[in-house]
C-alpha atoms as a PDB file:
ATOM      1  CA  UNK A   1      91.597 124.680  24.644  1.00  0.00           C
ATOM      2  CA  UNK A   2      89.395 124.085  21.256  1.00  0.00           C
ATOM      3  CA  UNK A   3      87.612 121.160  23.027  1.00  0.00           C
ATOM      4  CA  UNK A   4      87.112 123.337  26.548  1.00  0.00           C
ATOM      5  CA  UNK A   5      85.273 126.022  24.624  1.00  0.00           C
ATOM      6  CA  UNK A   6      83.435 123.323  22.529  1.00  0.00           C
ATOM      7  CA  UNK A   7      82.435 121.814  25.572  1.00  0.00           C
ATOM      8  CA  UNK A   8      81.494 125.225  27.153  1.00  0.00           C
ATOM      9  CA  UNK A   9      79.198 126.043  24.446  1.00  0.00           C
ATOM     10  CA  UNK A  10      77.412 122.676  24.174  1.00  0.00           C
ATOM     11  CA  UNK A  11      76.903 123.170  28.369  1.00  0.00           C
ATOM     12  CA  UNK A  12      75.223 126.366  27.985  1.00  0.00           C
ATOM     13  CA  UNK A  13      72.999 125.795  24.896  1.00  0.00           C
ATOM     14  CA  UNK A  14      72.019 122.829  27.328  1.00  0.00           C
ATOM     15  CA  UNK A  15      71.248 125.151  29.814  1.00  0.00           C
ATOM     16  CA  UNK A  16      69.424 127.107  28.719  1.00  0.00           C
ATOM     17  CA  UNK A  17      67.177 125.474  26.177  1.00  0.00           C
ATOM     18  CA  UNK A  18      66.440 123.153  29.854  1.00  0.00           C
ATOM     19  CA  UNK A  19      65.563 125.978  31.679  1.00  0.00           C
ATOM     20  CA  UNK A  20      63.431 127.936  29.114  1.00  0.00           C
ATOM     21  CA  UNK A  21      61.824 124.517  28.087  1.00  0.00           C
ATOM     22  CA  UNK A  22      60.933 124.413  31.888  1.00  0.00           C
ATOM     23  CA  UNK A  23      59.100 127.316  31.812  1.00  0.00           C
ATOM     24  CA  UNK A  24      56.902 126.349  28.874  1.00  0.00           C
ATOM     25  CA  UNK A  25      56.131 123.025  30.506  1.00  0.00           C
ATOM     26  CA  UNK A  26      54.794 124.588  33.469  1.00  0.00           C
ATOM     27  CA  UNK A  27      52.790 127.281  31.371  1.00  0.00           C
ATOM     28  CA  UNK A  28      51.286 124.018  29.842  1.00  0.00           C
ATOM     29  CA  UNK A  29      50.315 122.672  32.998  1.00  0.00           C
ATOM     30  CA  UNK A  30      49.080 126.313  33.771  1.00  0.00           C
ATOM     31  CA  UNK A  31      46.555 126.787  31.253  1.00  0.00           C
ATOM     32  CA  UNK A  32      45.747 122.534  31.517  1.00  0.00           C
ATOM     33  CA  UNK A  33      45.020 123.535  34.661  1.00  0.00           C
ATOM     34  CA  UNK A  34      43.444 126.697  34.738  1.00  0.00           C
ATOM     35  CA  UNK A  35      46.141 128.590  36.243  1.00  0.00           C
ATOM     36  CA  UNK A  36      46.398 127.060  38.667  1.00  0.00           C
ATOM     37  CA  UNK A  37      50.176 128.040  38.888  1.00  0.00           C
ATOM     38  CA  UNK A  38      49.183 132.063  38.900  1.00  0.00           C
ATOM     39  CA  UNK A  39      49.029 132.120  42.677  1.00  0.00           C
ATOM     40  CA  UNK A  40      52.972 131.269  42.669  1.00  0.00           C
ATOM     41  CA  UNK A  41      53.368 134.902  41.665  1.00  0.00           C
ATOM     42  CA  UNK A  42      54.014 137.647  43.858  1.00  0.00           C
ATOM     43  CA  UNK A  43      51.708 139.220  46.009  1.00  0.00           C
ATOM     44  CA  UNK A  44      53.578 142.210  47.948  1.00  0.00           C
ATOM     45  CA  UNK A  45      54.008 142.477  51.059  1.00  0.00           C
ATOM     46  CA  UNK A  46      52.648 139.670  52.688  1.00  0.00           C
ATOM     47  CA  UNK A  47      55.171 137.464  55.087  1.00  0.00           C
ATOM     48  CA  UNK A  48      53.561 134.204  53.123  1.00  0.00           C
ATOM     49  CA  UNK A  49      54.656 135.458  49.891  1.00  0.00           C
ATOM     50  CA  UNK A  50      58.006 135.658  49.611  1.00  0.00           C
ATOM     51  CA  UNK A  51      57.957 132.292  49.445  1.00  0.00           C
ATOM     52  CA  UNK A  52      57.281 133.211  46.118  1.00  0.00           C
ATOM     53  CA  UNK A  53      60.066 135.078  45.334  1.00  0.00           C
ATOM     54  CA  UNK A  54      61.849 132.180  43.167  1.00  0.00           C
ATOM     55  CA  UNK A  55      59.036 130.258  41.379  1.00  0.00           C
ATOM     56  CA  UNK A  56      57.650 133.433  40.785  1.00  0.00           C
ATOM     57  CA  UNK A  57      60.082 133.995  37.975  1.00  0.00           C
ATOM     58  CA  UNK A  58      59.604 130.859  36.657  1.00  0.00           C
ATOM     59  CA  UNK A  59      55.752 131.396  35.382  1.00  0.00           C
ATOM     60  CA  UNK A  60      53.876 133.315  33.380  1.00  0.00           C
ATOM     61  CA  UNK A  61      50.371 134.566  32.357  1.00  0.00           C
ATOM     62  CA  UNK A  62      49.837 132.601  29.456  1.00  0.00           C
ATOM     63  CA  UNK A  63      51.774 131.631  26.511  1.00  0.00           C
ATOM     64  CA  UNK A  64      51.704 135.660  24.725  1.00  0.00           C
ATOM     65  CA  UNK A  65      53.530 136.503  27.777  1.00  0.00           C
ATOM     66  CA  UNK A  66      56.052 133.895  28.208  1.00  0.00           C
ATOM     67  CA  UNK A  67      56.687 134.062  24.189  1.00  0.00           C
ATOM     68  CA  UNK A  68      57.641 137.618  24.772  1.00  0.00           C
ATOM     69  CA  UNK A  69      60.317 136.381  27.176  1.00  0.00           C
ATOM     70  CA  UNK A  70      61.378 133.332  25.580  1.00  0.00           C
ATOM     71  CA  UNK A  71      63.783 134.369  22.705  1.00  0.00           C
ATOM     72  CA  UNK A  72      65.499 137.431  24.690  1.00  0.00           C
ATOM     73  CA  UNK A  73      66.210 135.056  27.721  1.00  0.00           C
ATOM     74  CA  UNK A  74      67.633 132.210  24.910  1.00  0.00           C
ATOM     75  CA  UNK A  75      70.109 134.698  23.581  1.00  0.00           C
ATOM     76  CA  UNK A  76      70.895 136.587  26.946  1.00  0.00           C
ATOM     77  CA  UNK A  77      70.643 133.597  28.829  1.00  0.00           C
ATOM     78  CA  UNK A  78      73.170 131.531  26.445  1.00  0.00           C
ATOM     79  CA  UNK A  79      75.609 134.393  26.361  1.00  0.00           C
ATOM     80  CA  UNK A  80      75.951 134.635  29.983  1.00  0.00           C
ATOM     81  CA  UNK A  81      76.282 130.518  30.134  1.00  0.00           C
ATOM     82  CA  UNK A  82      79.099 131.039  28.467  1.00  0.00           C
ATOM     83  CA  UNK A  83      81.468 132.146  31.113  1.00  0.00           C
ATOM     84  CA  UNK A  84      80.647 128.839  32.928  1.00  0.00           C
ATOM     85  CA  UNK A  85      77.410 127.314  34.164  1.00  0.00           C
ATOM     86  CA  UNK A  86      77.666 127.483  37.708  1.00  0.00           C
ATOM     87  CA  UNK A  87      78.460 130.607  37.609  1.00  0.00           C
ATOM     88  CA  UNK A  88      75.527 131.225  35.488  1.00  0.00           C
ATOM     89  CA  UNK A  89      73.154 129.616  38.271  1.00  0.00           C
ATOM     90  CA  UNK A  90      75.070 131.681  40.769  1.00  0.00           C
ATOM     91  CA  UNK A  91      73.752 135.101  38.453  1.00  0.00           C
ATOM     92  CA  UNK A  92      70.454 133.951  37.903  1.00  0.00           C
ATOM     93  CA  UNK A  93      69.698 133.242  41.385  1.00  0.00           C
ATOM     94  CA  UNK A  94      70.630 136.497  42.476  1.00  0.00           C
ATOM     95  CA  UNK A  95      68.967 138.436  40.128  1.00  0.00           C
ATOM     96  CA  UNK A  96      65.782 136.356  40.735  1.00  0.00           C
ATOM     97  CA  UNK A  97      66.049 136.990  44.270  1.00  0.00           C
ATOM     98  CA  UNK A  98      66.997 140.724  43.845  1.00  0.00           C
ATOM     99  CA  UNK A  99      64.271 141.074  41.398  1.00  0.00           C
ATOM    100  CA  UNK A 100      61.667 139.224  43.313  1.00  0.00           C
ATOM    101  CA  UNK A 101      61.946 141.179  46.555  1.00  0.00           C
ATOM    102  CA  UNK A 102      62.091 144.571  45.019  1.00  0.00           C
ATOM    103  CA  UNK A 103      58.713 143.459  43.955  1.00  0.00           C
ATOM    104  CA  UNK A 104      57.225 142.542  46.678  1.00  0.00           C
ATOM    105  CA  UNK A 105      58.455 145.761  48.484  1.00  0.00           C
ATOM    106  CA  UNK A 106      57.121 147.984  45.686  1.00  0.00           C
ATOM    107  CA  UNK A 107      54.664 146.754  43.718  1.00  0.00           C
ATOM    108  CA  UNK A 108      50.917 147.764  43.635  1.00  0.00           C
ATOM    109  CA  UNK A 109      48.840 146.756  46.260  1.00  0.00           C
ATOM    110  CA  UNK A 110      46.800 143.407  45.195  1.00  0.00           C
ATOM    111  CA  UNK A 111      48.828 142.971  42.125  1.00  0.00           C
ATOM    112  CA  UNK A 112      50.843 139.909  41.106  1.00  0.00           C
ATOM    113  CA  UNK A 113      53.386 139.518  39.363  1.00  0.00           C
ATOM    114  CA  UNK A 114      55.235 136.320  37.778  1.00  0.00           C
ATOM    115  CA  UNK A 115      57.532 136.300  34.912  1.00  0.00           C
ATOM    116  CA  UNK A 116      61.045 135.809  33.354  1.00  0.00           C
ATOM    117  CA  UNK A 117      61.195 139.486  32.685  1.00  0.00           C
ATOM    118  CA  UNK A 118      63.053 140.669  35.555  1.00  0.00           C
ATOM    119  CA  UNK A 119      65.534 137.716  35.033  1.00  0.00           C
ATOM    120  CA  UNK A 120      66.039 138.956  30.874  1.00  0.00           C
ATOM    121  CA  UNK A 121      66.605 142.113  32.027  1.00  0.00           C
ATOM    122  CA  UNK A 122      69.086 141.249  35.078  1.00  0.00           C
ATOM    123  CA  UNK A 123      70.792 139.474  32.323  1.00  0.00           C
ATOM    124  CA  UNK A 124      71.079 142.000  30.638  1.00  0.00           C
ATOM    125  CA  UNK A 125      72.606 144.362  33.086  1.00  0.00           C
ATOM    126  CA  UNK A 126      75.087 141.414  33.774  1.00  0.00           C
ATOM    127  CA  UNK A 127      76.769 140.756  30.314  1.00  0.00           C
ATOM    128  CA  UNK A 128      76.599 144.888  29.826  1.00  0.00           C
ATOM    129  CA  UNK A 129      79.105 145.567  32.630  1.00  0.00           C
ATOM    130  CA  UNK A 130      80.614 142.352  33.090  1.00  0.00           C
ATOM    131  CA  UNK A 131      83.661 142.873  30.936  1.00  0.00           C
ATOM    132  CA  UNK A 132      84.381 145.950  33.191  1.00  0.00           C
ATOM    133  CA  UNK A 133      83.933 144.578  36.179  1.00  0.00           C
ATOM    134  CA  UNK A 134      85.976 141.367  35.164  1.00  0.00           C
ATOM    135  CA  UNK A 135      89.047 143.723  32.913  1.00  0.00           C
ATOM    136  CA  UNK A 136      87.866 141.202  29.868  1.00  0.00           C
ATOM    137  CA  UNK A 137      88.372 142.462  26.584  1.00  0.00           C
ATOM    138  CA  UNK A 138      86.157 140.161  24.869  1.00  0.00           C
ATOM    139  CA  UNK A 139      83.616 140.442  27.509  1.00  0.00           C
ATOM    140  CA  UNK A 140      83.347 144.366  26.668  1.00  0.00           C
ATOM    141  CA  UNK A 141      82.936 143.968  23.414  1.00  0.00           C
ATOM    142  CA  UNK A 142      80.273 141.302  24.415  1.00  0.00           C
ATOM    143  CA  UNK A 143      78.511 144.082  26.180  1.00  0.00           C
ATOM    144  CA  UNK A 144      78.885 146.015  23.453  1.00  0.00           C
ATOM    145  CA  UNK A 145      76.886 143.877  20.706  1.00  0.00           C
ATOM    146  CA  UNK A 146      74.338 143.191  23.783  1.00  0.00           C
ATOM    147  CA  UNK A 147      73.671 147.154  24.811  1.00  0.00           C
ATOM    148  CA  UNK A 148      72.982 147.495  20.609  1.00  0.00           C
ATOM    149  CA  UNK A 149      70.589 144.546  19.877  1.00  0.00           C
ATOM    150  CA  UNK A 150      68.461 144.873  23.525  1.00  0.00           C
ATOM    151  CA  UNK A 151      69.051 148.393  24.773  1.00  0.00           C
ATOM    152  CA  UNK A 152      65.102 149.858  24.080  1.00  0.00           C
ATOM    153  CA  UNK A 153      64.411 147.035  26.739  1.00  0.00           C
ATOM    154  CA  UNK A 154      65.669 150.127  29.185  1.00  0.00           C
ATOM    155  CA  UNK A 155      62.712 151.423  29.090  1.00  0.00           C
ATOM    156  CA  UNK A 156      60.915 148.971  30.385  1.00  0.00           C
ATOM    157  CA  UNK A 157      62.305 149.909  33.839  1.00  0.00           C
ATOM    158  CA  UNK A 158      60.476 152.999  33.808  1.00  0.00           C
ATOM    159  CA  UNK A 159      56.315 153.100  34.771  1.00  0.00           C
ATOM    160  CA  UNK A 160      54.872 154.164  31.500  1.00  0.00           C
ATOM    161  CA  UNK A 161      52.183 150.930  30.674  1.00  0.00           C
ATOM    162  CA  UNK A 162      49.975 149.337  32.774  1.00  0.00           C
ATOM    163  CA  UNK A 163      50.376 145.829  34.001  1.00  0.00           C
ATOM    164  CA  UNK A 164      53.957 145.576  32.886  1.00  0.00           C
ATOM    165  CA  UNK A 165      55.655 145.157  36.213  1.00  0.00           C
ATOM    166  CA  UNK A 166      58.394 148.041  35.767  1.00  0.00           C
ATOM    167  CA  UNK A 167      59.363 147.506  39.363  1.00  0.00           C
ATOM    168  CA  UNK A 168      60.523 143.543  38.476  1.00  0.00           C
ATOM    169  CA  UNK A 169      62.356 145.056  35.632  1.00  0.00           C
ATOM    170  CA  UNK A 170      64.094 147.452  37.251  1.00  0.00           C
ATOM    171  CA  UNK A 171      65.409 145.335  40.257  1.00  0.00           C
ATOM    172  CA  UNK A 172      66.097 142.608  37.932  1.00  0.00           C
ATOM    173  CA  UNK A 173      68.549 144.996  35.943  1.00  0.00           C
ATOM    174  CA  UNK A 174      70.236 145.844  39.702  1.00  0.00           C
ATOM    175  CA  UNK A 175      70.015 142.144  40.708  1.00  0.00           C
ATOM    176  CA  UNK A 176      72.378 141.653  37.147  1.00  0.00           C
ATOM    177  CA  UNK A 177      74.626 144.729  37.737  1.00  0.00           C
ATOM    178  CA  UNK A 178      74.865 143.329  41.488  1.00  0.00           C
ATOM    179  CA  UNK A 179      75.821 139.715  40.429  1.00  0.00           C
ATOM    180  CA  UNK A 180      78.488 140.735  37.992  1.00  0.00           C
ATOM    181  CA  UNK A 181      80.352 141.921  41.151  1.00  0.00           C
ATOM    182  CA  UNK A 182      79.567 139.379  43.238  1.00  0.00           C
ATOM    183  CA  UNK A 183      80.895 136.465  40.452  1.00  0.00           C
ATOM    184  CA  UNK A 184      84.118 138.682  39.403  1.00  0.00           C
ATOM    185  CA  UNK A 185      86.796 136.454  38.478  1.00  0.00           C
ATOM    186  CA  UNK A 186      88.682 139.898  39.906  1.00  0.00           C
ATOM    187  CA  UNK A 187      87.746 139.178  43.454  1.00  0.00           C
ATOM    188  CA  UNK A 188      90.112 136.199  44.083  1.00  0.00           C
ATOM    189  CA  UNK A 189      93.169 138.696  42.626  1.00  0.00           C
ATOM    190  CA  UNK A 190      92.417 141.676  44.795  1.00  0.00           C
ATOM    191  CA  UNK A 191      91.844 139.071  48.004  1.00  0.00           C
ATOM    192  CA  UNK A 192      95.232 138.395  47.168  1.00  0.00           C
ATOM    193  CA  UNK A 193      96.547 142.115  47.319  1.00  0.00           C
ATOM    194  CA  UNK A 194      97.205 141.814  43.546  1.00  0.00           C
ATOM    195  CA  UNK A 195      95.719 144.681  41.536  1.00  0.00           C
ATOM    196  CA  UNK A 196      93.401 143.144  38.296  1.00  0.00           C
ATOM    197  CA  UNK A 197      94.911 143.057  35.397  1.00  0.00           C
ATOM    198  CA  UNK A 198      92.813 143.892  31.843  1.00  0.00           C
ATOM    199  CA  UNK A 199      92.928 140.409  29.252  1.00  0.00           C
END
């Protein structure tokens, strides 16, 4: 058991420090290149765009902006990893999807829009009602220390400054809420007629 959780832990630091070590190599190459990579974000509502819907999360508009993402998606990002990693890929992507089309429905006109935000955020939602949705003690109280350190970040889903995307925040936090259903560890128990059980 000691060397299953050891080994859990050592997968999702790995993770994560791969995928947010990702995203600074191709800001790199975005500013070598002079961002060149921009056009991977989301435009709304054009067919050709939602193409865009995954990469998009994956840059930024220059390093200020994907600092401001980087140590919230660590933490958040680690803490979900936990649970297991495929499982973890299985959240992301649908939060990144989730986020990326409620962008592209509703965003501005001519805007674009590229970022980890709505993923931080859709992690958030995730490890917030997980425990609930899964009947896991420690996940609760999980959800608990999370909701205290990174609960202001609520407001971001709201439209009160210009050229934050509010709208990839927002659908990022329902993308999160969304996936911890969709991953329960509770589904395979009520498939099987037996009601889940709290442990």
């Amino acid at each position: 058991m000691a060397s299953e959780s050891s080994y859990r832990v050592k997968a999702a630091a790995l993770l994560i420090l791969l995928w947010v070590g990702l995203l600074w190599v191709l800001e790199a190459v975005d500013q070598a290149t002079g961002n060149a990579l921009d056009t991977f974000g989301i435009e709304p509502r054009r067919a050709d765009e939602l193409l865009d819907v995954i990469p998009a999360s994956f840059m930024h508009f220059g390093f200020d902006h994907l600092m401001a993402n980087t140590l919230p998606l660590l933490v958040l990002g680690f803490m979900a990893a936990l649970r297991g990693t495929g499982r973890f890929l299985a959240v992301a992507l649908t939060i990144i999807v989730v986020s990326g089309l409620g962008v592209w429905v509703t965003a501005p006109e001519h805007s674009n829009t590229a970022g980890a935000s709505g993923l931080v955020f859709g992690l958030f939602g995730y490890l917030v009602v997980r425990g609930f949705v899964d009947r896991r003690i420690t996940d609760v109280a999980l959800g608990g220390v999370v909701a205290v350190l990174y609960g202001s970040i609520l407001w971001g889903v709201l439209p009160t400054s210009a050229g934050i995307s509010w709208q990839g925040h927002l659908f990022g936090l329902i993308g999160g809420v969304l996936a911890a259903f969709m991953t329960s560890s509770t589904r395979g128990a009520i498939g099987a007629g037996r009601p889940p059980a709290w442990h």
